[in-house]
Protein backbone atom coordinates (compact mmCIF):
# COMPACT_ATOMS: atom_id res chain seq x y z
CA UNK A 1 -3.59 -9.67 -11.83
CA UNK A 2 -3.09 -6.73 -9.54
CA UNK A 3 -2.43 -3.05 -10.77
CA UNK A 4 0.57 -1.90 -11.00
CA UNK A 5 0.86 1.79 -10.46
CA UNK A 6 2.66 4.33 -11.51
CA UNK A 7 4.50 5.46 -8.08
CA UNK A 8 5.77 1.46 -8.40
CA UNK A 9 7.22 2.28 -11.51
CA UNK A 10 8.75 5.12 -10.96
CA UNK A 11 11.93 3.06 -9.19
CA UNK A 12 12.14 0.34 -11.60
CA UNK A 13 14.87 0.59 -14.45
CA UNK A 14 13.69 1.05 -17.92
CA UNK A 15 14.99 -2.97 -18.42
CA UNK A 16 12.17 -3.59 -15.38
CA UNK A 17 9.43 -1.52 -17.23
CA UNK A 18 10.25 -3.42 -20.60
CA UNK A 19 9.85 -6.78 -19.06
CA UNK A 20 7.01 -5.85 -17.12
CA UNK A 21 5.31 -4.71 -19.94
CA UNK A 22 5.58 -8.51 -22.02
CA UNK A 23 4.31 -9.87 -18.86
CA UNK A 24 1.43 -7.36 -19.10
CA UNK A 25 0.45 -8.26 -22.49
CA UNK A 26 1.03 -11.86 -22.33
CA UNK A 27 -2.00 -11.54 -19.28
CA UNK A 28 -3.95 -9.28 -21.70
CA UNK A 29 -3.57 -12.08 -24.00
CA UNK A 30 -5.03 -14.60 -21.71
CA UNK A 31 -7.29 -12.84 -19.62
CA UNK A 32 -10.87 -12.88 -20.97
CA UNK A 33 -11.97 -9.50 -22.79
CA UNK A 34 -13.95 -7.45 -20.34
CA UNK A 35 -13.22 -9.61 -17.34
CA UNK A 36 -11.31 -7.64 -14.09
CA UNK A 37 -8.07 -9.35 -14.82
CA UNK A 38 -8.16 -8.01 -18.71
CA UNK A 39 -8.92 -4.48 -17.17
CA UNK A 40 -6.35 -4.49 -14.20
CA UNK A 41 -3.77 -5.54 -17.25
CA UNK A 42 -5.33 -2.90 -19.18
CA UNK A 43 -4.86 -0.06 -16.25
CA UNK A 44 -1.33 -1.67 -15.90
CA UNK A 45 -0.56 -1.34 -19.73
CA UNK A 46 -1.45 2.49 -19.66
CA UNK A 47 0.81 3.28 -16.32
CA UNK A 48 3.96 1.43 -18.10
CA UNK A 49 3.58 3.23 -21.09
CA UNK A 50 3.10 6.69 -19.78
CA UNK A 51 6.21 5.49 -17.17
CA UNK A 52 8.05 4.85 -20.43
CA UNK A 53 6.73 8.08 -22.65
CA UNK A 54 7.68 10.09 -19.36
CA UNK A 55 11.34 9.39 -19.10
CA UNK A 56 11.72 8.88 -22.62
CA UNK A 57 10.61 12.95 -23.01
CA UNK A 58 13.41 13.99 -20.43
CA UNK A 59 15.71 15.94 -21.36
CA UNK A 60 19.13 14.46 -20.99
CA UNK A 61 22.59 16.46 -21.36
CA UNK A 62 24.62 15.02 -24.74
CA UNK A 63 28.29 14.64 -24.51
CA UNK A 64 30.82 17.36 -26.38
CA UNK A 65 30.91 17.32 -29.84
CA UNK A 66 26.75 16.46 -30.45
């Protein structure tokens, strides 16, 4: 598995992000513990996360009446 970075995630929809991320841990789940393709997965895990925690701490307007 490759690393997927965070300037790739950055134009992927949050439904993108959420699959990518069960295809992430389904590799972590595979991949041998230590080996490169459990770290890359590892690396990847991190970047979808903090993708995730970043637009999830946006501030986004609320309609009238909330």
């Amino acid at each position: 598995m490759r690393i997927i970075t965070r300037s790739e995630l950055a134009y992927r929809s949050k439904y993108d992000l959420d699959a990518l991320l069960a295809l992430v841990l389904q590799d972590i789940h595979n991949a041998r513990q230590g080996s490169v393709e459990w770290q890359n997965a590892m690396v990847s895990l991190d970047n979808i996360r903090q993708e995730q925690a970043a637009r999830n701490a946006t501030w986004r307007p609320r309609g009238p009446g909330f």
